[in-house]
C-alpha atoms as a PDB file:
ATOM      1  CA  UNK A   1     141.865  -8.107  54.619  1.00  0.00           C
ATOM      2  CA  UNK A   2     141.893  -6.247  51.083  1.00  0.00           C
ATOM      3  CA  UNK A   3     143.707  -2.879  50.265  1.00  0.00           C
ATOM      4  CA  UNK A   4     142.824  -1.198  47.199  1.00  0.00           C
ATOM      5  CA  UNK A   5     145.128   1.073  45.598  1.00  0.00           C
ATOM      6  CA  UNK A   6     145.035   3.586  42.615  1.00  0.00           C
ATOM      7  CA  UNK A   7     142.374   1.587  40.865  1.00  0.00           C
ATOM      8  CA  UNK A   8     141.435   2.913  37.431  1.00  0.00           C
ATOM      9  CA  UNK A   9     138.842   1.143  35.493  1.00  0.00           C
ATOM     10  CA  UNK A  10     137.484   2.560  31.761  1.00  0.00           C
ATOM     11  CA  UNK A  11     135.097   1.273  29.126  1.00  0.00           C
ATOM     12  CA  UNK A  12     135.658   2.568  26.259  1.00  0.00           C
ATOM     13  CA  UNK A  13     136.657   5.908  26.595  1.00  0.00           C
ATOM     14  CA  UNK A  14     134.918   6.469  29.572  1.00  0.00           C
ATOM     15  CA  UNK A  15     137.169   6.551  33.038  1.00  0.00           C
ATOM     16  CA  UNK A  16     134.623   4.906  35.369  1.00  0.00           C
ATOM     17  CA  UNK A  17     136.965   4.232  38.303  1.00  0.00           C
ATOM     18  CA  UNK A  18     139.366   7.465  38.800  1.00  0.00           C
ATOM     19  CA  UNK A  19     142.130   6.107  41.076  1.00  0.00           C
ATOM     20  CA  UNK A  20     140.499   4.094  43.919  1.00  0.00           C
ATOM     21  CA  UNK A  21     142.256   3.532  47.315  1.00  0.00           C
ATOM     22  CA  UNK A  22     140.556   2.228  50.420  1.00  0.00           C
ATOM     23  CA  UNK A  23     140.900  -0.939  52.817  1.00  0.00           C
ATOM     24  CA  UNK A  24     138.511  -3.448  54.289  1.00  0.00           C
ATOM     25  CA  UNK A  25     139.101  -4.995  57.745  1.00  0.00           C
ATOM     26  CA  UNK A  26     137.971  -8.339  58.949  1.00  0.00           C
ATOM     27  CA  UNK A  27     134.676  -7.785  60.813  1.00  0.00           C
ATOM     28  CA  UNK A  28     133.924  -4.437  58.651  1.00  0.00           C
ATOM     29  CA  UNK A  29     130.056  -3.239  57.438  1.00  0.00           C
ATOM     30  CA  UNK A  30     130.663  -0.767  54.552  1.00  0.00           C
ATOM     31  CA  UNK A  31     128.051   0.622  52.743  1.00  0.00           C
ATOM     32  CA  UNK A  32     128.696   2.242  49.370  1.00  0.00           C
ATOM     33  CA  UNK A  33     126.554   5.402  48.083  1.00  0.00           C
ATOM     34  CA  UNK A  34     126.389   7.550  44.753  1.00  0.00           C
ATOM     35  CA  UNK A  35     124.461   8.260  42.016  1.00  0.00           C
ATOM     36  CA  UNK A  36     123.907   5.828  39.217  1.00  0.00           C
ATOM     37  CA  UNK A  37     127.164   5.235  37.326  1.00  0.00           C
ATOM     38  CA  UNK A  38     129.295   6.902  39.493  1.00  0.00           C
ATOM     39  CA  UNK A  39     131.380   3.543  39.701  1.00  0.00           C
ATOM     40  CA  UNK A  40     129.816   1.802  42.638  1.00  0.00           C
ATOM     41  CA  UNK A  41     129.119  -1.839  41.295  1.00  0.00           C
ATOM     42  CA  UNK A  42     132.479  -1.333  39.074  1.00  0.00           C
ATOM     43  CA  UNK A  43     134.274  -1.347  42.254  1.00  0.00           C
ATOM     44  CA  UNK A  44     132.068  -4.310  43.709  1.00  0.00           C
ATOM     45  CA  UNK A  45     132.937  -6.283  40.624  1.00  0.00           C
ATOM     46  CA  UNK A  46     136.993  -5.465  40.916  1.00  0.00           C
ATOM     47  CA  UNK A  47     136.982  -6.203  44.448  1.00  0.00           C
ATOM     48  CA  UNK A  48     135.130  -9.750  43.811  1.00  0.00           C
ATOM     49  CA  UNK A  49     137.519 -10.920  41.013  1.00  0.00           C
ATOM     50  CA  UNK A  50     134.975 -10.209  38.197  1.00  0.00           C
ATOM     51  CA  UNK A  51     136.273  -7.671  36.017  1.00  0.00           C
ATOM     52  CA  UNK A  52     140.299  -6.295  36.289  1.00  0.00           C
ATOM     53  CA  UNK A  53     141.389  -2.817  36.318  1.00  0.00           C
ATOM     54  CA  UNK A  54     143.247  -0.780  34.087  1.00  0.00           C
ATOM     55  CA  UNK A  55     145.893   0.093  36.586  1.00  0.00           C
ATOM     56  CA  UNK A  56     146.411  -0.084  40.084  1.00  0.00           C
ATOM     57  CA  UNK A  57     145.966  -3.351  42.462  1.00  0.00           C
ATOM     58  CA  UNK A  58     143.624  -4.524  45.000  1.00  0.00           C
ATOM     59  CA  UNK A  59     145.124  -7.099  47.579  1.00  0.00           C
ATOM     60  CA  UNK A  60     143.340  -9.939  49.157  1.00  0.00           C
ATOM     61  CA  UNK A  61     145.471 -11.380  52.631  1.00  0.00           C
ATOM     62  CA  UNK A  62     148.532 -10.708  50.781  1.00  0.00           C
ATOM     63  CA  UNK A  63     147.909 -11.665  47.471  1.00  0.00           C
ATOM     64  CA  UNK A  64     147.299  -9.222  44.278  1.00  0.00           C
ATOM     65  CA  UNK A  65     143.834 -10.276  42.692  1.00  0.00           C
ATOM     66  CA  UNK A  66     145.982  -8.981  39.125  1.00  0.00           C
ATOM     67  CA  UNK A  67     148.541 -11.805  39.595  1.00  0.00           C
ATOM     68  CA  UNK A  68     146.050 -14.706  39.649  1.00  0.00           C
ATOM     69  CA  UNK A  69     145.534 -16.853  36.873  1.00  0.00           C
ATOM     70  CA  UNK A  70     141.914 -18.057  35.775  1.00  0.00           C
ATOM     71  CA  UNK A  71     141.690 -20.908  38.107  1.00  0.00           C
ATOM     72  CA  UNK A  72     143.159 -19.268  41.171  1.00  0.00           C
ATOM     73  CA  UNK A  73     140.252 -16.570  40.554  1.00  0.00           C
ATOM     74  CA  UNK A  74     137.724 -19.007  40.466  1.00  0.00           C
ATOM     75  CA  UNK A  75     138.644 -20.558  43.650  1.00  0.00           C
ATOM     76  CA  UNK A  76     138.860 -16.881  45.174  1.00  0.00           C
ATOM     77  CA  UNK A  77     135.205 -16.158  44.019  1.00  0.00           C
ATOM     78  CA  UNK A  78     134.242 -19.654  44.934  1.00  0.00           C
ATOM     79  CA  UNK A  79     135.648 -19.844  48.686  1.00  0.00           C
ATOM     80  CA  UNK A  80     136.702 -16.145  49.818  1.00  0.00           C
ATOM     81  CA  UNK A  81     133.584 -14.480  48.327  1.00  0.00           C
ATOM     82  CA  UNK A  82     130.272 -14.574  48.417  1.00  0.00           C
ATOM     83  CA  UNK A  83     127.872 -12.497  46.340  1.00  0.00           C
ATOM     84  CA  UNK A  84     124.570 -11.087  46.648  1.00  0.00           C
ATOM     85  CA  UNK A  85     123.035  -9.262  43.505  1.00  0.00           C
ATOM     86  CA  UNK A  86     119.805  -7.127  43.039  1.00  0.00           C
ATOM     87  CA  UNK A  87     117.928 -10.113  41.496  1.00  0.00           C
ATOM     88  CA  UNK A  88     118.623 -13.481  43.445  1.00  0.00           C
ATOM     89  CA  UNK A  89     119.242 -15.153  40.373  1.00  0.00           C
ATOM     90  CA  UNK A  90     118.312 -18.520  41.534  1.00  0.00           C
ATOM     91  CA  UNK A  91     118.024 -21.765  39.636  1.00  0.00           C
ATOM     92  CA  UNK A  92     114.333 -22.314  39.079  1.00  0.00           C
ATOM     93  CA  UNK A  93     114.471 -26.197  38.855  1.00  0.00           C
ATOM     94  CA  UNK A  94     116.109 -26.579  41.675  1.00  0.00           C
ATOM     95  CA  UNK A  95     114.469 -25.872  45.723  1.00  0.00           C
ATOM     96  CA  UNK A  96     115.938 -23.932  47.852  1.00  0.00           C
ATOM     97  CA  UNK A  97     118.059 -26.670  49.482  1.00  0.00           C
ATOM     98  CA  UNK A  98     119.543 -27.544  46.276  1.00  0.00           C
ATOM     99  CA  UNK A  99     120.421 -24.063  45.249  1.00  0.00           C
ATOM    100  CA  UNK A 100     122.170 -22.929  48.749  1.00  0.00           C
ATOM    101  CA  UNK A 101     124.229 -26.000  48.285  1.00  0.00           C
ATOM    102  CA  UNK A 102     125.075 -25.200  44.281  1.00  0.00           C
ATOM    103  CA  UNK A 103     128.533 -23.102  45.180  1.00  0.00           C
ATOM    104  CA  UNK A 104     129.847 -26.830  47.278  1.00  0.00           C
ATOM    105  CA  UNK A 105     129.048 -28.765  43.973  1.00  0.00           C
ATOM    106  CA  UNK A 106     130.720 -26.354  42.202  1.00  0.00           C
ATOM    107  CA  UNK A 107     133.590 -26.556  44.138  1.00  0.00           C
ATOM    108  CA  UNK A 108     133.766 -30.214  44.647  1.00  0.00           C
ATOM    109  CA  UNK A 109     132.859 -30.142  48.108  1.00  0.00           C
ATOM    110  CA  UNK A 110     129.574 -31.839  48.161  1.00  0.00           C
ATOM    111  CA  UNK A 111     129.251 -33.925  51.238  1.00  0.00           C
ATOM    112  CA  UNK A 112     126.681 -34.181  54.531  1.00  0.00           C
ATOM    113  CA  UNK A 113     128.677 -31.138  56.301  1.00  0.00           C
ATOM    114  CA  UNK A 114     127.026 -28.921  53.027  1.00  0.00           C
ATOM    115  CA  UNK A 115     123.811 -30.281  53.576  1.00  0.00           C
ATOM    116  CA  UNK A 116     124.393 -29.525  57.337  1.00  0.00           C
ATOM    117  CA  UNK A 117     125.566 -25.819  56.912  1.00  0.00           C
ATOM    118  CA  UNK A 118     122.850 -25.562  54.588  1.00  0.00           C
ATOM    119  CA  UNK A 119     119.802 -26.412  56.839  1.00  0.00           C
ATOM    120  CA  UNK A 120     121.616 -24.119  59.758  1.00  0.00           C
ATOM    121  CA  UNK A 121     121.529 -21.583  57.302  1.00  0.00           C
ATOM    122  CA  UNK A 122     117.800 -21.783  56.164  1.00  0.00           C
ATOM    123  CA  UNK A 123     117.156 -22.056  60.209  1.00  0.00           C
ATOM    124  CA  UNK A 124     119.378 -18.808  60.529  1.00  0.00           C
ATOM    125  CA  UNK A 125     117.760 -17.031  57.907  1.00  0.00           C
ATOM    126  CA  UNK A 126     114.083 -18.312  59.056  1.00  0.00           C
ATOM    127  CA  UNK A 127     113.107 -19.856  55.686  1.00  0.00           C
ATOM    128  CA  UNK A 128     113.813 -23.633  57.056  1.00  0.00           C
ATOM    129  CA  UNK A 129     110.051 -24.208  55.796  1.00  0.00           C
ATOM    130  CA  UNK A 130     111.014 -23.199  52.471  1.00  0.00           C
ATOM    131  CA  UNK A 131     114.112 -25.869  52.011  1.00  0.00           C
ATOM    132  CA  UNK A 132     112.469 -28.203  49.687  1.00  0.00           C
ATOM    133  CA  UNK A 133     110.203 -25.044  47.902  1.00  0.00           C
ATOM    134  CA  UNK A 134     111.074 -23.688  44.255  1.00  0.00           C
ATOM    135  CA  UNK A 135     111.694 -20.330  43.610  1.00  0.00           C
ATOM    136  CA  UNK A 136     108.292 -20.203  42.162  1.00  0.00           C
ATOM    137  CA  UNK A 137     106.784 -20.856  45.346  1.00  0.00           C
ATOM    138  CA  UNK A 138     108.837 -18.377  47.183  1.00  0.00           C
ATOM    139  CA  UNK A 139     107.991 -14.484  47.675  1.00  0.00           C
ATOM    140  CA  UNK A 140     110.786 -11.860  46.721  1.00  0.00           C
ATOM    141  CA  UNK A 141     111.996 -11.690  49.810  1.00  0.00           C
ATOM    142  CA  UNK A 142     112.356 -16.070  50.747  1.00  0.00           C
ATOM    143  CA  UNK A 143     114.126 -15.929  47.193  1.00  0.00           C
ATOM    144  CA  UNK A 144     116.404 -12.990  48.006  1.00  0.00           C
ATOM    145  CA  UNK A 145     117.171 -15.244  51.759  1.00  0.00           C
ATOM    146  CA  UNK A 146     118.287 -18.243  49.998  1.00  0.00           C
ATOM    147  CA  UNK A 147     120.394 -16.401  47.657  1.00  0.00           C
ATOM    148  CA  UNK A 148     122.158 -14.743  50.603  1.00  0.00           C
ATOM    149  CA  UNK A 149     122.358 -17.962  52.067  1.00  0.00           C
ATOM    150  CA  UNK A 150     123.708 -19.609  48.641  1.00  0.00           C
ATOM    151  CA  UNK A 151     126.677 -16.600  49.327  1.00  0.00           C
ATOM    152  CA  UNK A 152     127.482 -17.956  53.006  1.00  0.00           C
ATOM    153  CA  UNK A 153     127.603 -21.846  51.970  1.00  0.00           C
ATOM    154  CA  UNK A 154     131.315 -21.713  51.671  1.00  0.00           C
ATOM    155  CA  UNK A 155     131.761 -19.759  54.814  1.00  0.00           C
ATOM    156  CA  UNK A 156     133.684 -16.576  52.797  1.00  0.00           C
ATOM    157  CA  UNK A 157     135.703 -14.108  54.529  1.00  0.00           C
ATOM    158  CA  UNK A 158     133.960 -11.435  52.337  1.00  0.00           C
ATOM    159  CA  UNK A 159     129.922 -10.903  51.316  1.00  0.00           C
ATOM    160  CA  UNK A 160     129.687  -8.441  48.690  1.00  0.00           C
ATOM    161  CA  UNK A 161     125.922  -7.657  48.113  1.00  0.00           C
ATOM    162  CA  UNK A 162     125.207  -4.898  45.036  1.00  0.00           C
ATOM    163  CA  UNK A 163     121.546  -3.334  45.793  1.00  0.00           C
ATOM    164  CA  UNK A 164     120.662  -6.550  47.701  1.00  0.00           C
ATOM    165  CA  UNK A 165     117.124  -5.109  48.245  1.00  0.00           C
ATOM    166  CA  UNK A 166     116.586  -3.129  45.271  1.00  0.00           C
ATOM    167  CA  UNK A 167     114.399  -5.495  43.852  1.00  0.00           C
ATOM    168  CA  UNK A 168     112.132  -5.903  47.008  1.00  0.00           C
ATOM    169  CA  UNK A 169     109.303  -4.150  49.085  1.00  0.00           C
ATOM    170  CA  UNK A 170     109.870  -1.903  52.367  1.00  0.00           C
ATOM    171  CA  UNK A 171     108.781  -5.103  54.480  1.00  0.00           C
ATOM    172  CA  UNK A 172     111.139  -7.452  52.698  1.00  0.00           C
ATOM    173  CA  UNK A 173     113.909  -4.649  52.361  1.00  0.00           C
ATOM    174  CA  UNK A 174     113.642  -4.285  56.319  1.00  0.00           C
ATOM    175  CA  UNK A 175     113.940  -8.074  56.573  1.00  0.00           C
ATOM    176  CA  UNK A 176     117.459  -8.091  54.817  1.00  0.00           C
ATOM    177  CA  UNK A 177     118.663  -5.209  56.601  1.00  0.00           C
ATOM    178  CA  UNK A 178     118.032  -6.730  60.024  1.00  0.00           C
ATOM    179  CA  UNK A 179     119.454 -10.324  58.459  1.00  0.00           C
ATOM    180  CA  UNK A 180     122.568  -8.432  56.961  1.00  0.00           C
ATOM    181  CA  UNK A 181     122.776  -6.491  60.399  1.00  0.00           C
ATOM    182  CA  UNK A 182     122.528  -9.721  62.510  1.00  0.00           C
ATOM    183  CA  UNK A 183     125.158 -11.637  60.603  1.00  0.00           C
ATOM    184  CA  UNK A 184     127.681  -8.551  60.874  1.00  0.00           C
ATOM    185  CA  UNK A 185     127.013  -7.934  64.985  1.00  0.00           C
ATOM    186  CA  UNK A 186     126.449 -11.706  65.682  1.00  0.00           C
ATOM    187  CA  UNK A 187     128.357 -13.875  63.428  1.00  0.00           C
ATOM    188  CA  UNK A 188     131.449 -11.323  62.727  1.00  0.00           C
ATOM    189  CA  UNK A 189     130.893 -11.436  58.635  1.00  0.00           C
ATOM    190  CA  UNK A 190     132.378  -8.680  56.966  1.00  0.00           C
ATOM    191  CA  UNK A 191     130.099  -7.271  54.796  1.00  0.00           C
ATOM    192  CA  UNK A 192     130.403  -4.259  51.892  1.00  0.00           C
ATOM    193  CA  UNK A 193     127.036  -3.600  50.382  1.00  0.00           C
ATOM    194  CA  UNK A 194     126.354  -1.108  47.086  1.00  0.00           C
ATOM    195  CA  UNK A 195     123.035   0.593  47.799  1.00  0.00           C
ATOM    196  CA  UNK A 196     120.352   3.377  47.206  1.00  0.00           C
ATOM    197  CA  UNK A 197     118.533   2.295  49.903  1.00  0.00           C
ATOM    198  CA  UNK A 198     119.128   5.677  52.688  1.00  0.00           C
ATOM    199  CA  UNK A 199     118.177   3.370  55.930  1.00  0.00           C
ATOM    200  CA  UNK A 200     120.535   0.212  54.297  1.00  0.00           C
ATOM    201  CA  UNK A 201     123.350   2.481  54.035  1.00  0.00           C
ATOM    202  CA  UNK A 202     123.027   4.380  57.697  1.00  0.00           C
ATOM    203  CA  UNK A 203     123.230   1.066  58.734  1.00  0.00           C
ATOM    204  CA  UNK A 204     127.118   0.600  57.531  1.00  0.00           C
ATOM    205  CA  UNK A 205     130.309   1.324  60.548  1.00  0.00           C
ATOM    206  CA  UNK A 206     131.640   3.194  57.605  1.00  0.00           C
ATOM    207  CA  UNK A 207     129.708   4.625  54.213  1.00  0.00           C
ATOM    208  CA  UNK A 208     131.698   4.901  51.142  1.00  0.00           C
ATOM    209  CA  UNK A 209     130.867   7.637  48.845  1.00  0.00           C
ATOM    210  CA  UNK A 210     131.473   7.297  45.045  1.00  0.00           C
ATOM    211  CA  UNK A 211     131.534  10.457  43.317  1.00  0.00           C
ATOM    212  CA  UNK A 212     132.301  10.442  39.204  1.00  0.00           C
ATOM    213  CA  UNK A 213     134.929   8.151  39.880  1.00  0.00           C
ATOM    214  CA  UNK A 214     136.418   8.890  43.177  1.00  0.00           C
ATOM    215  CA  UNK A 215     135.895   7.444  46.419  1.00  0.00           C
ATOM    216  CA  UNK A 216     135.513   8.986  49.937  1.00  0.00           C
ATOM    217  CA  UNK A 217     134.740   7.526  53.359  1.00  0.00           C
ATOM    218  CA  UNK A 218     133.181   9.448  56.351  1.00  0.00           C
END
């Protein structure tokens, strides 16, 4: 699905990303390890379309994320990828329901099949009680469920999550390793996850280790 090759990324004069290469097959669970700023969420953020190396290329099904113009990269974020962050970063005027279903209005894809997928999601995810709840009214965890649902509205090939539960208790943490685990095994979602968390990142087929820069696999 996406090959990464040579990827250098610098801010300033700081090399972040030291000539990246790995792949991602269809079906994959990566996890990603290393210390703080050893490039981890960099590499998240190329591989979503956020930010664009200095050199190299990552390819997505054929195409070169480097070659796309501004709209073809929004479409890619909106439809190939979903995202997961450390803080859910939900909409607080709007429930649940409405959030989940934000990235179809974005897109222009509104219609009663987004309203569907959305309530199969919240039944999925086992927050169907909290569909017509604010954020306010939501623990961490019910919050951190709808924005992982809000990801899989569009059905992506991809879920990228940086430190999904980072920003949660062990019992919530648990609760989005078993989801991220049962949506891998059961529902064939390919999955690549930054995290800290030791049990998240045992979980993974293969862990990714970024060290200053570089990038090994076991």
């Amino acid at each position: 699905m996406i090959y990464i090759h040579e990827i250098e990324k610098s801010y300033g004069s700081t090399k972040v990303l030291k000539g990246v290469n790995g792949s991602i097959a269809k079906g994959d669970f990566i996890t990603i390890v290393g210390a703080s700023g050893a490039g981890k969420s960099t590499l998240l953020h190329l591989i979503a379309g956020l930010d664009k190396g200095h050199s190299g290329s990552i390819e997505f099904n054929g195409q070169m994320l480097e070659s796309m113009d501004k709209t073809s990269l929004n479409a890619y974020r909106n439809q190939q990828i979903g995202l997961v962050f450390q803080f859910h970063n939900l909409l607080p005027e709007l429930t649940a329901l409405e959030n989940i279903t934000l990235p179809r209005w974005i897109g222009g894809k509104m219609n009663k099949s987004a309203l569907l997928k959305a309530n199969e999601l919240l039944e999925l995810l086992g927050i169907a009680d909290r569909a017509h709840h604010l954020p306010s009214e939501m623990s961490g965890g019910e919050q951190q469920r709808v924005a992982i649902a809000r990801a899989l509205i569009n059905e992506p090939e991809l879920l990228l999550a940086d430190e999904p539960t980072g920003n949660l208790d062990s019992e919530n943490a648990q609760a989005v390793h078993d989801l991220l685990i049962k949506l891998n095994r059961e529902l064939g979602q390919t999955i690549v996850v930054v995290t800290h968390n030791k049990s998240l990142a045992a979980l993974g087929q293969t862990k990714w280790t970024m060290t200053d820069g570089k990038l090994s696999s076991d």
